[in-house]
Protein backbone atom coordinates (compact mmCIF):
# COMPACT_ATOMS: atom_id res chain seq x y z
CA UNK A 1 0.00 0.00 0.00
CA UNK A 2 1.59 3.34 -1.15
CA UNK A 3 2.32 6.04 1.73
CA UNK A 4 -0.07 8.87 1.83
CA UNK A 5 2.28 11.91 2.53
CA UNK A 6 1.15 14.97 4.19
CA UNK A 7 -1.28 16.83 1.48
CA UNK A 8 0.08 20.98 1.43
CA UNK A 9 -2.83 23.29 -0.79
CA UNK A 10 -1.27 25.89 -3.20
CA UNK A 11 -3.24 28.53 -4.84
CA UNK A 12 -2.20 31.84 -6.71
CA UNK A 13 -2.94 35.52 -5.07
CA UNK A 14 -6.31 35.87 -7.22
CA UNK A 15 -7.30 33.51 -4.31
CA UNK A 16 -9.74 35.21 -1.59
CA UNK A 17 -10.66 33.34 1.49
CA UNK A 18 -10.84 33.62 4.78
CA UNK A 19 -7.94 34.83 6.94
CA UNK A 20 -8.25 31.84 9.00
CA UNK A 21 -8.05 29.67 5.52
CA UNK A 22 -5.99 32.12 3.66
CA UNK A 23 -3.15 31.53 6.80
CA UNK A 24 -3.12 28.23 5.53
CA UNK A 25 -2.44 28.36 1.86
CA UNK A 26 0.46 28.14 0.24
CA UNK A 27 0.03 31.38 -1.88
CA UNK A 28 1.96 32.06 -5.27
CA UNK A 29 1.72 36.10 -6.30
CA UNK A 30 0.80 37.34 -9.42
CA UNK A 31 1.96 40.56 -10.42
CA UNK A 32 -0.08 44.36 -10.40
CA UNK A 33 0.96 46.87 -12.86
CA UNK A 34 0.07 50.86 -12.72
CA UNK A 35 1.70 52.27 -15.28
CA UNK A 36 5.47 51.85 -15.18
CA UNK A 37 5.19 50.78 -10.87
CA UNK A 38 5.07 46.72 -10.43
CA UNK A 39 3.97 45.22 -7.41
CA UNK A 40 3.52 41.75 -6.18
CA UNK A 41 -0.02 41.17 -5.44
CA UNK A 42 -0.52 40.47 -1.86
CA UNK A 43 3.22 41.35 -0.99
CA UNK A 44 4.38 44.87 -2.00
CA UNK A 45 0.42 45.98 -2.62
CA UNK A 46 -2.17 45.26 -0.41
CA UNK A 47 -6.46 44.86 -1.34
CA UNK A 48 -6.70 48.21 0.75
CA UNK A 49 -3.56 50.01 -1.60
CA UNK A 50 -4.63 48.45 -4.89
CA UNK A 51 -7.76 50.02 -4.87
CA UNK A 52 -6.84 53.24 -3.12
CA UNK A 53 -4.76 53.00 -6.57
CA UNK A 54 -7.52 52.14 -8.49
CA UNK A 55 -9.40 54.83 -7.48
CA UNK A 56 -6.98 57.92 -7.59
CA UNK A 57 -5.02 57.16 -10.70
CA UNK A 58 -5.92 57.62 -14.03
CA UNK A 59 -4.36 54.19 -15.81
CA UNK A 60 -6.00 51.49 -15.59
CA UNK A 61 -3.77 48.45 -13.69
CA UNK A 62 -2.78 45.25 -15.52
CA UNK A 63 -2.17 41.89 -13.92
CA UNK A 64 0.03 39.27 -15.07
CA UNK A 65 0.11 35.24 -14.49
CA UNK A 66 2.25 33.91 -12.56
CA UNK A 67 5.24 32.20 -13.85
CA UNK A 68 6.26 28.45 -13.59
CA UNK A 69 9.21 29.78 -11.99
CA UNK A 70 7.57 30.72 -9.12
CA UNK A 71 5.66 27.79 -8.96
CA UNK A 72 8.55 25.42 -9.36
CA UNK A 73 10.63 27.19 -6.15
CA UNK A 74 7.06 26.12 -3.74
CA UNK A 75 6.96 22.76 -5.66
CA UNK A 76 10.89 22.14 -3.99
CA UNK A 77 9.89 23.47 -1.10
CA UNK A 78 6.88 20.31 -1.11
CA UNK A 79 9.15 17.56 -2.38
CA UNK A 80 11.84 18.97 0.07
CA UNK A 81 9.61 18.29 3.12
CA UNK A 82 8.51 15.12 1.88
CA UNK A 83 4.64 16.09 0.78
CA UNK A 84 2.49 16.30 -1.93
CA UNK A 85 0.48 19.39 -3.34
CA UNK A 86 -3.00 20.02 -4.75
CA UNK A 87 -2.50 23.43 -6.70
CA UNK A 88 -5.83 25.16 -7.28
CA UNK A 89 -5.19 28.08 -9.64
CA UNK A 90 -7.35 31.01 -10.83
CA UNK A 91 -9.68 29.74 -14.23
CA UNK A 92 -7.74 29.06 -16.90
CA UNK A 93 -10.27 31.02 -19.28
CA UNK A 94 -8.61 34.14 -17.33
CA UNK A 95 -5.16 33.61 -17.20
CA UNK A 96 -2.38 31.74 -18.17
CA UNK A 97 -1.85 30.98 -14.66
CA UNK A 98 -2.83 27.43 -14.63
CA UNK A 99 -0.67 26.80 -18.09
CA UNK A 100 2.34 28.03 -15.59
CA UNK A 101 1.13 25.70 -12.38
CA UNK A 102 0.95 22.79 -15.09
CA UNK A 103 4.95 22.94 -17.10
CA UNK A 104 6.31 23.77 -13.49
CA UNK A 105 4.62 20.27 -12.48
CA UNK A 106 5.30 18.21 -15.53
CA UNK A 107 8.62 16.26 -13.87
CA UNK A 108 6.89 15.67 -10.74
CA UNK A 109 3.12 15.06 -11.94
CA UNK A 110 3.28 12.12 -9.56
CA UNK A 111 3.42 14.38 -6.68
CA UNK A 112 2.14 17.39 -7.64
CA UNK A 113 -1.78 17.47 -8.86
CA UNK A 114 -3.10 20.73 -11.00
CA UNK A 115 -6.80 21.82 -11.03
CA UNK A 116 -8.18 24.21 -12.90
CA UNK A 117 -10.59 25.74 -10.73
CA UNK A 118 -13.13 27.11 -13.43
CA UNK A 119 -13.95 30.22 -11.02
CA UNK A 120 -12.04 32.85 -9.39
CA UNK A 121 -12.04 35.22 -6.42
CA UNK A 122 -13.97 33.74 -3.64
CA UNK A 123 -15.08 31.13 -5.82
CA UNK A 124 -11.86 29.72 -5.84
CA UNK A 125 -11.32 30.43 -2.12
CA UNK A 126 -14.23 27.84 -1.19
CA UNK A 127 -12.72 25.36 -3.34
CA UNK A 128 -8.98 25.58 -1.60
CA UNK A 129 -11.12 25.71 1.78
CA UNK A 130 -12.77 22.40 1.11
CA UNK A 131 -9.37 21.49 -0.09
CA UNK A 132 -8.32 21.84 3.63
CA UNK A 133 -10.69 20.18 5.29
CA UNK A 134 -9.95 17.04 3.19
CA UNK A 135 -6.62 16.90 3.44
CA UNK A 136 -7.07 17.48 7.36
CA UNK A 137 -9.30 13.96 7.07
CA UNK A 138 -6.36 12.03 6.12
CA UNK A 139 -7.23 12.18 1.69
CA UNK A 140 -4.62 12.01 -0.82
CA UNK A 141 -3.60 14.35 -3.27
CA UNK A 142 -4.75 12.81 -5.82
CA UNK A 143 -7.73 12.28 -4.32
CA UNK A 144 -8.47 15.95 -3.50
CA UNK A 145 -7.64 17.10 -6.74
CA UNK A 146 -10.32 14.32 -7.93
CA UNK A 147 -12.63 15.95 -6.08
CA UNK A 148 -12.07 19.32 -6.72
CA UNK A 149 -12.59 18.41 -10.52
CA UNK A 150 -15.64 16.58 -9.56
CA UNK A 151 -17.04 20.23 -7.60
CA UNK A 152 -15.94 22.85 -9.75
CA UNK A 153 -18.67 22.70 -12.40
CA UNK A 154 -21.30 23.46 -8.92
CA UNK A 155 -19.45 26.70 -8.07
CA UNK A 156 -21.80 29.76 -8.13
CA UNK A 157 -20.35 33.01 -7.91
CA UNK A 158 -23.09 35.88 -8.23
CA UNK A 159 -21.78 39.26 -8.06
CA UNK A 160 -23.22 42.59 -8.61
CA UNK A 161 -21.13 45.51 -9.75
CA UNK A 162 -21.65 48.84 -8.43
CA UNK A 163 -20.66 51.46 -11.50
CA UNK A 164 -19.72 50.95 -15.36
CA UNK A 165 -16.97 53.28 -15.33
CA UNK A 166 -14.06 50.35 -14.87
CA UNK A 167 -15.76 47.79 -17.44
CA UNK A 168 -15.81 51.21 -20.01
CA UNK A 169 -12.28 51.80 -19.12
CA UNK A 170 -11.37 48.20 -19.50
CA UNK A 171 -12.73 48.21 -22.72
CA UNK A 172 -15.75 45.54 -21.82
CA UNK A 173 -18.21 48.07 -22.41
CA UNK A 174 -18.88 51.05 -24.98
CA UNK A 175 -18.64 54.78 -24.00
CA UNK A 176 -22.23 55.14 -25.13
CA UNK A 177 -23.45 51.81 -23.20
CA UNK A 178 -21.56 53.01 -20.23
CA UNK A 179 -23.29 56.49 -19.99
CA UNK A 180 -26.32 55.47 -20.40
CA UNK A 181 -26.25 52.48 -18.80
CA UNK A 182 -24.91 55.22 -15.10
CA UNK A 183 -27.70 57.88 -16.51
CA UNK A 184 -30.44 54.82 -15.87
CA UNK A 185 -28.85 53.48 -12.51
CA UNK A 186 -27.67 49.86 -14.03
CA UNK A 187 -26.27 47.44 -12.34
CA UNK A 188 -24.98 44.30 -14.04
CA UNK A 189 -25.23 41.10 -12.62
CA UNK A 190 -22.49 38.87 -13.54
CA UNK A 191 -21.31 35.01 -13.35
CA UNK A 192 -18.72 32.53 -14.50
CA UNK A 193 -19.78 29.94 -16.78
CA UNK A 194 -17.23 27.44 -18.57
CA UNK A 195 -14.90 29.47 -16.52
CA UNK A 196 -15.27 32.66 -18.18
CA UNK A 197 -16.89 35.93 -16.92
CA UNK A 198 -20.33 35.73 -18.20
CA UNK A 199 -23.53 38.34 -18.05
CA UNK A 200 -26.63 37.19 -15.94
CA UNK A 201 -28.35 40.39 -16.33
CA UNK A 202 -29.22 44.18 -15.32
CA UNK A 203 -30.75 45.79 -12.73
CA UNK A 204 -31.79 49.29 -12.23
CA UNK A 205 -30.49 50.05 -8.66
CA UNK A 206 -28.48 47.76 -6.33
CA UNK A 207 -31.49 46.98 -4.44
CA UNK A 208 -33.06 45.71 -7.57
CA UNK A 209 -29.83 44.11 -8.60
CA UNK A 210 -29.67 42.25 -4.81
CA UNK A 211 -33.20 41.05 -5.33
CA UNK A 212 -32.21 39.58 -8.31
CA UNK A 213 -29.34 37.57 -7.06
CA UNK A 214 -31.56 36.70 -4.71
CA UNK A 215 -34.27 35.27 -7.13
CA UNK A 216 -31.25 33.51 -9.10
CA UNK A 217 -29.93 32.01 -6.08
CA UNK A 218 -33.17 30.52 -5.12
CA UNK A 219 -34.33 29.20 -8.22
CA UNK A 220 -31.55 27.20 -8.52
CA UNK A 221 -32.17 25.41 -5.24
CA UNK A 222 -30.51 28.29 -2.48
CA UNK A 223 -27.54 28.71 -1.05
CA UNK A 224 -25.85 25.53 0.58
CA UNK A 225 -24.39 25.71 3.20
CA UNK A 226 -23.25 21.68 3.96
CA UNK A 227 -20.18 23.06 1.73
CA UNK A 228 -18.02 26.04 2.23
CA UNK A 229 -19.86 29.71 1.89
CA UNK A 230 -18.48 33.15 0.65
CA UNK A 231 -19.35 36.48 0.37
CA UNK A 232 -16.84 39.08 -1.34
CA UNK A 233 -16.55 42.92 -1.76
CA UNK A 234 -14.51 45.21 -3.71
CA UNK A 235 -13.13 48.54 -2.84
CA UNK A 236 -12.04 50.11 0.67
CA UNK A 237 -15.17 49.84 2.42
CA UNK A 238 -17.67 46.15 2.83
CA UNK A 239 -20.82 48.97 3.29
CA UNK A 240 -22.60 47.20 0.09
CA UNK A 241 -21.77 43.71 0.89
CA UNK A 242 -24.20 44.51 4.27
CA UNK A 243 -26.47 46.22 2.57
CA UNK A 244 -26.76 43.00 0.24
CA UNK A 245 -27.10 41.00 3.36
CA UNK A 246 -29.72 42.90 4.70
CA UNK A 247 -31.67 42.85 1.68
CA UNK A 248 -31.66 39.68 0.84
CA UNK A 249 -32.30 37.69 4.54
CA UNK A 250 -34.38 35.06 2.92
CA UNK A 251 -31.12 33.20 1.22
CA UNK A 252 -29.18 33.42 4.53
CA UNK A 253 -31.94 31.93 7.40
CA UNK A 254 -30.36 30.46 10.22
CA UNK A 255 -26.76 30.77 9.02
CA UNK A 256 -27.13 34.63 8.42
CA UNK A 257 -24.28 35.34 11.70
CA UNK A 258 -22.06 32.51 10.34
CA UNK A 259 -21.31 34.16 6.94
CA UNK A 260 -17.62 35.39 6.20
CA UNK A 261 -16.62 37.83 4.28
CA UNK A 262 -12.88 38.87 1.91
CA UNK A 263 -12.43 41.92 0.00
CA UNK A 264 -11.67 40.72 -3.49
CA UNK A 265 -8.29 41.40 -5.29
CA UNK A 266 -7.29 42.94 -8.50
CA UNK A 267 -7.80 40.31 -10.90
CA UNK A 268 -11.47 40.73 -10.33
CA UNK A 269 -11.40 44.38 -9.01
CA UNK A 270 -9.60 45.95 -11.85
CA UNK A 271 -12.74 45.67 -13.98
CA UNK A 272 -15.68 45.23 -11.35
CA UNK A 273 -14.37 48.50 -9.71
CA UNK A 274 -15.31 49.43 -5.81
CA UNK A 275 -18.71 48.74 -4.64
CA UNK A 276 -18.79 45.35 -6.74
CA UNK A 277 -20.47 42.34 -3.80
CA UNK A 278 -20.33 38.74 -4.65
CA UNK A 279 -21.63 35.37 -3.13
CA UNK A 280 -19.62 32.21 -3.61
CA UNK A 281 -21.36 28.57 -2.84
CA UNK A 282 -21.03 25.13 -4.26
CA UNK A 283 -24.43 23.95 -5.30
CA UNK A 284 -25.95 21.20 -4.43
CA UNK A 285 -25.92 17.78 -6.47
């Protein structure tokens, strides 16, 4: 019977969980650009900088993947304390980061197990937090990753952005769309499907736009909460993400004071812009 080694959980910065699960990730950075000024996401910017940044400057930021580089230098460190990794990485629809995780692994496949998480954000954060709890029950690698493959297609990540402006400036939305779409008050509701970033709808107003990811949520059987839950927020401030809350009590019911909330980083922020609030769950089967 093959020895089932200790089981260590790698994801990339675009990554957002809970502090308690984030402490317990092995996280590789990808990189923020403003301009000509680089930073490592997570490292030499934080959420609270990036989109004080976002905010005040007039160029739009860039991120890049991660590099198999700097997923081959964890991968020693693994192999060096005699364990195995599940690497969860951001969906490969919206980086190369997962193309990186994958030629950094391919001498020590064996060891090292690559998902493609299909999601990102806090959808991706659930994923790497059920990740946790199996490997804490004794799993294997390859079992996790199994699993993981087996979930990802349930994740549900509902979000509803705040303003137009960053999806104008980001060139996912005409000038003349944009204004009128801020002269009428609309909010877009937004998912992932296939792994890509993927239109749900419009509302006119946040409240509307809450009450809509409401309805969504519901019709598709509510929020589950036998599996990991998680709300997100961009910007400086989580003000929206209670408001959201507040408005839309029915989903929550009984586990309303257990939810946990994670700003969400740049990958996601640089085009959602502040005031964007999301809700990550794995459906049921």
């Amino acid at each position: 019977m093959s020895k089932v080694r200790p089981v260590r959980i790698i994801v990339d910065s675009s990554c957002d969980a809970a502090p308690e699960v984030r402490a317990r990730l092995r996280v590789v950075p990808l990189r923020v650009r403003f301009g000509n000024d680089e930073y490592i996401d997570g490292v030499t910017i934080t959420h609270h900088e990036f989109y004080y940044m976002l905010t005040t400057r007039q160029d739009l930021p860039t991120t890049s993947q991660a590099n198999p580089a700097a997923f081959a230098s964890v991968y020693d460190e693994v192999l060096a304390a005699d364990e195995d990794a599940v690497v969860l990485t951001i969906s490969s629809a919206l980086s190369g980061t997962y193309q990186s995780a994958v030629i950094a692994a391919s001498d020590v496949s064996d060891r090292i197990h690559v998902v493609n998480s299909k999601t990102v954000a806090i959808g991706t954060g659930i994923l790497a937090e059920h990740a946790l709890s199996l490997a804490d029950a004794g799993r294997s690698a390859a079992d996790i990753a199994a699993e993981l493959n087996r979930l990802r297609d349930r994740v549900r990540l509902l979000a509803v952005v705040d303003t137009l402006e960053y999806l104008k400036r980001g060139g996912r939305l005409s000038r003349t769309a944009a204004l009128a779409g801020t002269v009428l008050g609309i909010k877009p509701l937004l998912t992932l499907r296939d792994g890509a970033v993927d239109m749900l709808g419009k509302a006119r107003g946040s409240r509307q736009g809450y009450a809509a990811i409401q309805k969504i949520a519901t019709d598709m059987g509510g929020v589950n909460f036998d599996l990991p839950v998680m709300l997100g927020y961009t910007g400086q401030s989580d003000e929206a993400l209670w408001q959201f809350v507040s408005c839309t009590r029915a989903l929550w019911g009984e586990h309303r004071d257990e939810l946990r909330a994670s700003p969400i980083g740049s990958v996601v922020g640089t085009h959602a812009g502040p005031g964007a609030v999301a809700v990550a769950y794995i459906e049921r089967e």
